[in-house]
N, C-alpha and C. Protein backbone atom coordinates (compact mmCIF):
# COMPACT_ATOMS: atom_id res chain seq x y z
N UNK A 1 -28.68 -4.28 -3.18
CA UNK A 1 -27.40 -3.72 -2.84
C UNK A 1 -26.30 -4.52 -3.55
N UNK A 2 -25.64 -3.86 -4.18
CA UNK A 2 -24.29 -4.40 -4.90
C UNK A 2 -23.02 -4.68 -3.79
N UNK A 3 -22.97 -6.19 -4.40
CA UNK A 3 -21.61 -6.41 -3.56
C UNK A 3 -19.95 -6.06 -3.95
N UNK A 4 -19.52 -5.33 -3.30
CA UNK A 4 -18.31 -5.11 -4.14
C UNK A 4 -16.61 -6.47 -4.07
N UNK A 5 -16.34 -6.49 -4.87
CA UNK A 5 -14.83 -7.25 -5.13
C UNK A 5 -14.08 -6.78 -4.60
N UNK A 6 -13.04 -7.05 -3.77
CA UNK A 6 -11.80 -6.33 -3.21
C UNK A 6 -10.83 -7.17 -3.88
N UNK A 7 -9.60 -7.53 -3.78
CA UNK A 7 -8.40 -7.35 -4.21
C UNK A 7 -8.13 -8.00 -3.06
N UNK A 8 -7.71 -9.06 -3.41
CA UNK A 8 -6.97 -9.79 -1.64
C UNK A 8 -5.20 -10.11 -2.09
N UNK A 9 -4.92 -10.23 -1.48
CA UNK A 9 -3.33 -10.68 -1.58
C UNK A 9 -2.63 -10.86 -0.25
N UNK A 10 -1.72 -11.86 -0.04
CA UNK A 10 -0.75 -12.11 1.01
C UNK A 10 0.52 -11.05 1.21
N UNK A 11 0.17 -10.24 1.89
CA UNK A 11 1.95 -9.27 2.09
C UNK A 11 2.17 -9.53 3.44
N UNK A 12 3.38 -9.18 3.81
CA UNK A 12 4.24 -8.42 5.15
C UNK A 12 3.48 -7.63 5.71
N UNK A 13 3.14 -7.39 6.93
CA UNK A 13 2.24 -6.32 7.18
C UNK A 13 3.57 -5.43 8.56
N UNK A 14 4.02 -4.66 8.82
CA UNK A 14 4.99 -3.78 9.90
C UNK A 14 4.00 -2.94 10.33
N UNK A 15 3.10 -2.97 11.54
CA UNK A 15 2.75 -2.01 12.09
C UNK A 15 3.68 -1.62 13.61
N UNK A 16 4.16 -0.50 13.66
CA UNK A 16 4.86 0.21 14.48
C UNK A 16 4.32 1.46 15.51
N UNK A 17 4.68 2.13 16.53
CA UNK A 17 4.07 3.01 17.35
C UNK A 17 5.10 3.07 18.28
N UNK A 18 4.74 4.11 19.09
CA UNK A 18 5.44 5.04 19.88
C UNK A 18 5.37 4.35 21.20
N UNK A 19 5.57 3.99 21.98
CA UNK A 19 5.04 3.61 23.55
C UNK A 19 5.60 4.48 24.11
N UNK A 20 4.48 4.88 25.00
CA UNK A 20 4.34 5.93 26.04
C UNK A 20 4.03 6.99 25.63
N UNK A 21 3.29 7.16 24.11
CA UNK A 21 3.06 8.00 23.49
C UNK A 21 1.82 9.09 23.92
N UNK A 22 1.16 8.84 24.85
CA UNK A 22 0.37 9.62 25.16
C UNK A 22 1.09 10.67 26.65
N UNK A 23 1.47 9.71 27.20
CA UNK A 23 2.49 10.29 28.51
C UNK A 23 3.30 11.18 28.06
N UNK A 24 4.35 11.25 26.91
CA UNK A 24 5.45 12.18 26.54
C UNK A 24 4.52 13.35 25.98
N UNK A 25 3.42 13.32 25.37
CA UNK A 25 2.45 14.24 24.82
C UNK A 25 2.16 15.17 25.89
N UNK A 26 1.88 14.28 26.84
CA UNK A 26 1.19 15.58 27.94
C UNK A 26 2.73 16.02 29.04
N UNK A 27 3.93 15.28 28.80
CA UNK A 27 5.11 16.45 29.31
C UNK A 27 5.70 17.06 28.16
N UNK A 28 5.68 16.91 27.35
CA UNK A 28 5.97 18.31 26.25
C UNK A 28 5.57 17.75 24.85
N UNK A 29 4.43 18.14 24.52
CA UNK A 29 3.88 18.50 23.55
C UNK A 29 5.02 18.35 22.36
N UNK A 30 5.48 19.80 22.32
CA UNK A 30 6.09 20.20 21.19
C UNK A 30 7.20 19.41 20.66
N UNK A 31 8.01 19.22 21.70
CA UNK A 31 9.63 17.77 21.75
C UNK A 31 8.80 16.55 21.24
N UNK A 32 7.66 16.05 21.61
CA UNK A 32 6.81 15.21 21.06
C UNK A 32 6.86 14.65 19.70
N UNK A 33 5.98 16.10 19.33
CA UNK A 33 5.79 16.08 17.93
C UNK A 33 7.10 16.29 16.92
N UNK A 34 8.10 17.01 17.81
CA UNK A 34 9.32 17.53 16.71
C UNK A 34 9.98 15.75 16.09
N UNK A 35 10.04 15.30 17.59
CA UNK A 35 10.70 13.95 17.57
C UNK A 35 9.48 12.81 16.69
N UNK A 36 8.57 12.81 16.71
CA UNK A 36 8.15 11.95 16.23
C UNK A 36 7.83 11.83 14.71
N UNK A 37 8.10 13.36 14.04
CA UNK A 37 7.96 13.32 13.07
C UNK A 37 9.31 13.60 12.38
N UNK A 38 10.29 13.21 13.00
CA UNK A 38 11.97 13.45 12.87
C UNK A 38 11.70 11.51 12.53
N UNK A 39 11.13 10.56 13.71
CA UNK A 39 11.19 9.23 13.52
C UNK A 39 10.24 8.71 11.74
N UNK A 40 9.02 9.56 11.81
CA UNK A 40 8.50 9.08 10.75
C UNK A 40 9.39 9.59 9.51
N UNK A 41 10.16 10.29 9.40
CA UNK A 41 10.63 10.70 8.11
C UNK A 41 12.26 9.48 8.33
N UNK A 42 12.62 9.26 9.11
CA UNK A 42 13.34 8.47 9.59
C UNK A 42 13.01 6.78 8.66
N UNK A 43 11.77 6.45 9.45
CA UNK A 43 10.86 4.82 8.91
C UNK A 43 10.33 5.42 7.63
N UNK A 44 10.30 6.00 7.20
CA UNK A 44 9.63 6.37 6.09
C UNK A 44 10.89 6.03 4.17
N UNK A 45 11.98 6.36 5.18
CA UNK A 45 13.30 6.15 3.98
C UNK A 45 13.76 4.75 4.43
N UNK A 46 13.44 4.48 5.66
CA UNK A 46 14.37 2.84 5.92
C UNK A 46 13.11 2.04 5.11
N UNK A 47 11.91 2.02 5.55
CA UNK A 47 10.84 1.22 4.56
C UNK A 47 11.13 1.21 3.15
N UNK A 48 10.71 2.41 2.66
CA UNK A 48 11.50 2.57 1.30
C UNK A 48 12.93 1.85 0.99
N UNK A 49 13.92 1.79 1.28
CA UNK A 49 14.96 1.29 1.58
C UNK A 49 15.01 0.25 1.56
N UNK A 50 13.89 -0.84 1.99
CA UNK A 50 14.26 -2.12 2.76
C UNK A 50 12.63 -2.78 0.98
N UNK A 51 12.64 -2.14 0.32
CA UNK A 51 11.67 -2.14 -0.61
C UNK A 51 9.96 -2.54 -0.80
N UNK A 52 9.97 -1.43 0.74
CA UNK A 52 8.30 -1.71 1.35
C UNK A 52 7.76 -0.23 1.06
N UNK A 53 6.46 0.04 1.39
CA UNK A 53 5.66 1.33 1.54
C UNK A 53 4.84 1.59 2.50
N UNK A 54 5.33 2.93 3.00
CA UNK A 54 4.21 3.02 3.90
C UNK A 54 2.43 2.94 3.92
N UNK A 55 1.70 2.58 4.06
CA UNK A 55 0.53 2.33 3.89
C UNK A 55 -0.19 3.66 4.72
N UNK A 56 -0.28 3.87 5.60
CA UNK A 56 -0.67 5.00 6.60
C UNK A 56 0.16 5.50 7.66
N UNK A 57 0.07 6.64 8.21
CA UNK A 57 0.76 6.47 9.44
C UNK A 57 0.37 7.69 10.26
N UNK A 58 -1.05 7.73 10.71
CA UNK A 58 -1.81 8.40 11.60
C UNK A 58 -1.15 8.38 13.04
N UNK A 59 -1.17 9.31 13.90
CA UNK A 59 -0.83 9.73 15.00
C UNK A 59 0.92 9.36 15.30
N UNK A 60 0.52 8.30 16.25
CA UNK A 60 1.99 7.45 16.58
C UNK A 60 2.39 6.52 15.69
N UNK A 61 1.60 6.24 15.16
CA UNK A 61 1.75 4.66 14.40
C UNK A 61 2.29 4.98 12.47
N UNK A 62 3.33 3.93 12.08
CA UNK A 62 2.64 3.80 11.00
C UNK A 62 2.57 2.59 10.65
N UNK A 63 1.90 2.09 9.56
CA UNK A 63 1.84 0.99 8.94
C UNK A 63 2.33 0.90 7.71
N UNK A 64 3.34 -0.30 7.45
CA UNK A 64 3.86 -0.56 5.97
C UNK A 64 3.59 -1.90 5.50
N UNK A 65 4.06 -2.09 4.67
CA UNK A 65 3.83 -3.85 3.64
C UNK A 65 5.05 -3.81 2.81
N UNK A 66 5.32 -4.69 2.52
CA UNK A 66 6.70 -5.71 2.23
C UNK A 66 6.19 -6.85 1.12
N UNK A 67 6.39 -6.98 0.31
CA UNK A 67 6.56 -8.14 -0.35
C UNK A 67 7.45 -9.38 -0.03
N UNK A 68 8.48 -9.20 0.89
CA UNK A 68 9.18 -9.92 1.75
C UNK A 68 9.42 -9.72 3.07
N UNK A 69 8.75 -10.78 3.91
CA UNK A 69 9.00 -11.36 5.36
C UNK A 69 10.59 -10.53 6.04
N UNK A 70 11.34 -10.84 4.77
CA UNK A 70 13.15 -10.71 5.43
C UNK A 70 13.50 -9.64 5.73
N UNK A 71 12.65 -8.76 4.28
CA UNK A 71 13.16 -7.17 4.07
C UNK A 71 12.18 -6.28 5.13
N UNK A 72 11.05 -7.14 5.52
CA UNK A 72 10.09 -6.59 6.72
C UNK A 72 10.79 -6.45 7.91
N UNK A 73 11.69 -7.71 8.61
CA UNK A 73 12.33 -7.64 9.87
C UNK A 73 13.73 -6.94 9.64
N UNK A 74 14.15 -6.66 8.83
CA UNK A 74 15.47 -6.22 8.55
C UNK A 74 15.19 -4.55 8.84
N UNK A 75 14.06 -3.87 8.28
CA UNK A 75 13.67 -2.53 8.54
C UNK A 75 13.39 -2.48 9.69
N UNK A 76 12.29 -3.63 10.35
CA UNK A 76 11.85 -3.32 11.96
C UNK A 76 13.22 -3.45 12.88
N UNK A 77 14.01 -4.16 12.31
CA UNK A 77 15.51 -4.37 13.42
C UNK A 77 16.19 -3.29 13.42
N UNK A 78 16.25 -2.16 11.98
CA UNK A 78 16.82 -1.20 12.29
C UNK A 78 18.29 -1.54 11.55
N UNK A 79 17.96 -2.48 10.87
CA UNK A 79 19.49 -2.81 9.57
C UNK A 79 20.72 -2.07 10.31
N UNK A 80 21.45 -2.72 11.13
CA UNK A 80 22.62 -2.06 11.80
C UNK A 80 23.92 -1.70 10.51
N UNK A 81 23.68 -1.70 9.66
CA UNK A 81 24.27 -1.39 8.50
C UNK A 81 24.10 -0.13 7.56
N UNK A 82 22.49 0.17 8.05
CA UNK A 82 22.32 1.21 7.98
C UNK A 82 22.53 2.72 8.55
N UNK A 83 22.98 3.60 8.38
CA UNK A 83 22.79 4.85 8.77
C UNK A 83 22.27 5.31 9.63
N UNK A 84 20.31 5.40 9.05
CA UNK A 84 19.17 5.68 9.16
C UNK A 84 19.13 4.70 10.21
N UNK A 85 19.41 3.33 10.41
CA UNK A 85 18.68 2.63 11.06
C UNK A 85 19.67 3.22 12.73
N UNK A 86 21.15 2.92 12.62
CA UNK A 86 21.65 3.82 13.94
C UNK A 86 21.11 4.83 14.21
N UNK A 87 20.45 5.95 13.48
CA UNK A 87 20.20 7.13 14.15
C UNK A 87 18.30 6.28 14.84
N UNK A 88 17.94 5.86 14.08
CA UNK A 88 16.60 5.36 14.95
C UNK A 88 16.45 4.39 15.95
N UNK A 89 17.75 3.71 15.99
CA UNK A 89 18.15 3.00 17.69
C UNK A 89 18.52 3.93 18.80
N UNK A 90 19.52 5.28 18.34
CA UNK A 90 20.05 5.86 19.20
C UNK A 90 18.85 6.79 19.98
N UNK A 91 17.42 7.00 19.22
CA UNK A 91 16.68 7.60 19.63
C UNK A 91 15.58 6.99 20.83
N UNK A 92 15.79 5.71 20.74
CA UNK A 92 14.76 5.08 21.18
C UNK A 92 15.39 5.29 23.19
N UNK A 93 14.38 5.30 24.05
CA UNK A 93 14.65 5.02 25.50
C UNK A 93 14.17 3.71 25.95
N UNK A 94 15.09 3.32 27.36
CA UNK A 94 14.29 2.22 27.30
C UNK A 94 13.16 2.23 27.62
N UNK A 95 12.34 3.09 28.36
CA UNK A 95 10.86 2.86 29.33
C UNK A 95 9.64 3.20 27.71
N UNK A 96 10.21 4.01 26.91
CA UNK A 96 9.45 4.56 25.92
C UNK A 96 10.03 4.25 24.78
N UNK A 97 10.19 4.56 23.32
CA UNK A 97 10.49 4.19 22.25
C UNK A 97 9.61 3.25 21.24
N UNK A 98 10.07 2.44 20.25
CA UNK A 98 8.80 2.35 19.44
C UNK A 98 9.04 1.01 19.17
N UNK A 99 8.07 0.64 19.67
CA UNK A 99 7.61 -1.25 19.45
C UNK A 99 7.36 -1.41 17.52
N UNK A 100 7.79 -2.43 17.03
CA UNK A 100 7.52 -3.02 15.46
C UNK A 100 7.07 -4.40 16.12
N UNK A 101 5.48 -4.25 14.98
CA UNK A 101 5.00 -5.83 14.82
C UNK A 101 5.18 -6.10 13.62
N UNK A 102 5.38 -7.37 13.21
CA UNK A 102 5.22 -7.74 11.70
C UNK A 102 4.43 -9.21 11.98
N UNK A 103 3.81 -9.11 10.67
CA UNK A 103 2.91 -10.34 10.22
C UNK A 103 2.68 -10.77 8.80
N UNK A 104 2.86 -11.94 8.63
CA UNK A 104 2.51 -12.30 7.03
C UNK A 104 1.35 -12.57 7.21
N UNK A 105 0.32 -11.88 6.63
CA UNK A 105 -1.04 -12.56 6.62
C UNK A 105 -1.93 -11.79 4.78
N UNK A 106 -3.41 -12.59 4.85
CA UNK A 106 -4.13 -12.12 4.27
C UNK A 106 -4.97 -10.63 4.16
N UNK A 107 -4.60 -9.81 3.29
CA UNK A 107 -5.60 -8.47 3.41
C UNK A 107 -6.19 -8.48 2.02
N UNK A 108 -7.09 -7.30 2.27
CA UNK A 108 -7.84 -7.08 1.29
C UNK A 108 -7.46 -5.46 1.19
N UNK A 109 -7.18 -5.52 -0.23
CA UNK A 109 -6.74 -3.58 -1.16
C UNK A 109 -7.71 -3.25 -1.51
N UNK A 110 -7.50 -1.98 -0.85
CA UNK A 110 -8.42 -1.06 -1.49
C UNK A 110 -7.79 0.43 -2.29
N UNK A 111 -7.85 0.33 -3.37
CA UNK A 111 -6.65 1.40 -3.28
C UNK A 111 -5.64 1.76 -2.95
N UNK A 112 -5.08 2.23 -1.66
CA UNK A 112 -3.51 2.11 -1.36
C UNK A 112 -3.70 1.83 0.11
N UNK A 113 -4.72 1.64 0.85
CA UNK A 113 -4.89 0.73 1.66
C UNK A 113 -5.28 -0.66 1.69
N UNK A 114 -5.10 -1.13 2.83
CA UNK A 114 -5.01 -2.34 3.32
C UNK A 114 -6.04 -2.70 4.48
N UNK A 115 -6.73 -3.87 4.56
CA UNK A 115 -7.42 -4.02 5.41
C UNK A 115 -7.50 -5.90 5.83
N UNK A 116 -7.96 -6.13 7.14
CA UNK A 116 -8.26 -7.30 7.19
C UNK A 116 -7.52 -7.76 8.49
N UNK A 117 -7.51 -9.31 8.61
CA UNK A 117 -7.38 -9.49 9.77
C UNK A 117 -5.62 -9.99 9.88
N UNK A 118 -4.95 -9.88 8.75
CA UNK A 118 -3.53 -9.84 8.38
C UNK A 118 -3.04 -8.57 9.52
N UNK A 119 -3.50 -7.48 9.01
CA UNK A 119 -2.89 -6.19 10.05
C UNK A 119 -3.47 -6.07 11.27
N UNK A 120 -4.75 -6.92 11.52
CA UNK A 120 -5.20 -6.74 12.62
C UNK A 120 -4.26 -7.52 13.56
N UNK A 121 -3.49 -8.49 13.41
CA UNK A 121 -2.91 -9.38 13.79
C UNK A 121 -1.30 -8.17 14.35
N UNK A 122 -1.00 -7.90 13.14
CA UNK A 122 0.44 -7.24 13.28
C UNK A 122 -0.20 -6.10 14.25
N UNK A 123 -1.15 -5.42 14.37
CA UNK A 123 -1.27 -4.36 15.11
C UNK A 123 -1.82 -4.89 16.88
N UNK A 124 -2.28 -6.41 17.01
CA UNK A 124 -2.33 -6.95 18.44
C UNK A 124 -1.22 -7.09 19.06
N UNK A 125 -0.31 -7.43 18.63
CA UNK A 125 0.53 -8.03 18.50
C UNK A 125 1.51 -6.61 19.12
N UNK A 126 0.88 -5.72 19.67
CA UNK A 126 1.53 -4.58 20.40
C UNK A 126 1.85 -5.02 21.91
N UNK A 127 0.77 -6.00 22.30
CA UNK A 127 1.24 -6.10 23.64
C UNK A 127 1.89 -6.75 23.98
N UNK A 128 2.45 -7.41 23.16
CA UNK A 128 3.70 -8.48 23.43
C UNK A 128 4.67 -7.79 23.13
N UNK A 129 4.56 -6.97 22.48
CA UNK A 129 5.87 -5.62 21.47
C UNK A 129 6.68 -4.94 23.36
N UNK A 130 8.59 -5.31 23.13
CA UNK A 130 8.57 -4.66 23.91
C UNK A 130 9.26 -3.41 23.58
N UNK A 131 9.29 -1.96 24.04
CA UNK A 131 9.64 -0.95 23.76
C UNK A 131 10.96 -1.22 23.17
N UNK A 132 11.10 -0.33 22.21
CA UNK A 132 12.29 -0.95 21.79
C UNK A 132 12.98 -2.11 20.77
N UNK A 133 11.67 -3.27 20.57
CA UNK A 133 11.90 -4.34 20.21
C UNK A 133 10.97 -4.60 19.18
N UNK A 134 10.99 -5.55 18.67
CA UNK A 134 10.29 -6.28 17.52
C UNK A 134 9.58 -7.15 17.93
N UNK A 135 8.75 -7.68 17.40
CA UNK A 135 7.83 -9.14 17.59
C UNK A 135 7.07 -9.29 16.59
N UNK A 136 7.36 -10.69 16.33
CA UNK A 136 7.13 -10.75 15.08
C UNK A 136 5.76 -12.41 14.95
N UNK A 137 4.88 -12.35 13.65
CA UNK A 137 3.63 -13.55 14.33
C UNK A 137 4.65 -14.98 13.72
N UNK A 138 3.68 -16.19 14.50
CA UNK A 138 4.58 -17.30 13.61
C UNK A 138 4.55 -17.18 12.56
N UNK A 139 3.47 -16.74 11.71
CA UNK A 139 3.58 -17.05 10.44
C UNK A 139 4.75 -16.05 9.64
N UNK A 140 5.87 -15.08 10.02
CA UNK A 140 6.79 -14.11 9.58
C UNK A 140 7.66 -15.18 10.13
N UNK A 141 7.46 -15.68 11.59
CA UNK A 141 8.74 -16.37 11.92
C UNK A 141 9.69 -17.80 11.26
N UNK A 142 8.33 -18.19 10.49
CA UNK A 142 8.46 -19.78 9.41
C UNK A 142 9.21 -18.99 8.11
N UNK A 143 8.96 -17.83 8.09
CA UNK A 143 9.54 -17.91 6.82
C UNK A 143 10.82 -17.06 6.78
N UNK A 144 11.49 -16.87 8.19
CA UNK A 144 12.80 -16.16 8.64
C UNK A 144 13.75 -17.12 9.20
N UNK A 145 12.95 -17.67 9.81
CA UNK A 145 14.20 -18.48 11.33
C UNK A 145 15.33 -19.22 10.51
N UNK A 146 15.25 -19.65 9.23
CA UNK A 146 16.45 -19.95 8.52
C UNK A 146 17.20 -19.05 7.70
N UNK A 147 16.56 -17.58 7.57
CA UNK A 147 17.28 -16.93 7.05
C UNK A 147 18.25 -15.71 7.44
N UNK A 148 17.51 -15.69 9.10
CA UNK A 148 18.40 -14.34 9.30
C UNK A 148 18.49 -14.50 11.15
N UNK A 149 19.71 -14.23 11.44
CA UNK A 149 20.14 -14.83 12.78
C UNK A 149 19.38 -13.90 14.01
């Protein structure tokens, strides 16, 4: 059996999601989906924007990467400077709305995904996430806490 080479590299990892996303599904469906895919086209231009890419973004969630830590928390905060980023605060509730993790860690590329225990990290890192809010691992926080208040 041939072993294959992957492609490793250090990025930003932003995995994001909906909380309470299964609950709002089963009281209306349709407002659900209108809204959540109103939010992904939403994170989809602030990522872009903030000079990251989305990587996937199956169901509730998506996942992006960053070449920078700064420009990672600046998109998950919702850049109050932005536009895009007011209309995706004004959407959020408090009991529900959408938790951002970020993490600098190691993955391995595969094509235009990402894998490894870099995102596995940013995507644990939900239960500390509070609706609404960011949380971010130490290793994003060493390379922010002097740069952005």
């Amino acid at each position: 059996m041939a072993t294959q080479e992957f492609k490793r590299k250090l990025t930003t990892i932003l995995s994001a999601d909906v909380k309470g996303y299964s609950r709002l599904m089963g009281e209306d469906e349709e407002w659900t989906l209108r809204t959540l895919n109103a939010y992904k086209e939403v994170m989809g231009s602030l990522i872009q924007q903030h000079r990251g890419r989305v990587v996937s973004a199956p169901g509730d969630s998506v996942l992006a990467e960053f070449a920078s830590v700064v420009d990672a928390v600046q998109c998950g905060s919702g850049d109050s400077t932005s536009a895009q980023g007011k209309e995706r605060r004004a959407a959020r509730e408090p009991e529900d709305g959408v938790s951002d993790r970020i993490n600098l860690g190691d993955v391995m590329e595969e094509g235009d995904s990402i894998y490894g225990d870099g995102v596995n990290i940013a995507a644990r890192l939900e239960g500390l996430a509070e609706a609404g809010g960011i949380c971010i691992s130490e290793s994003a926080y060493q390379q922010i806490e002097n740069k952005l208040p």
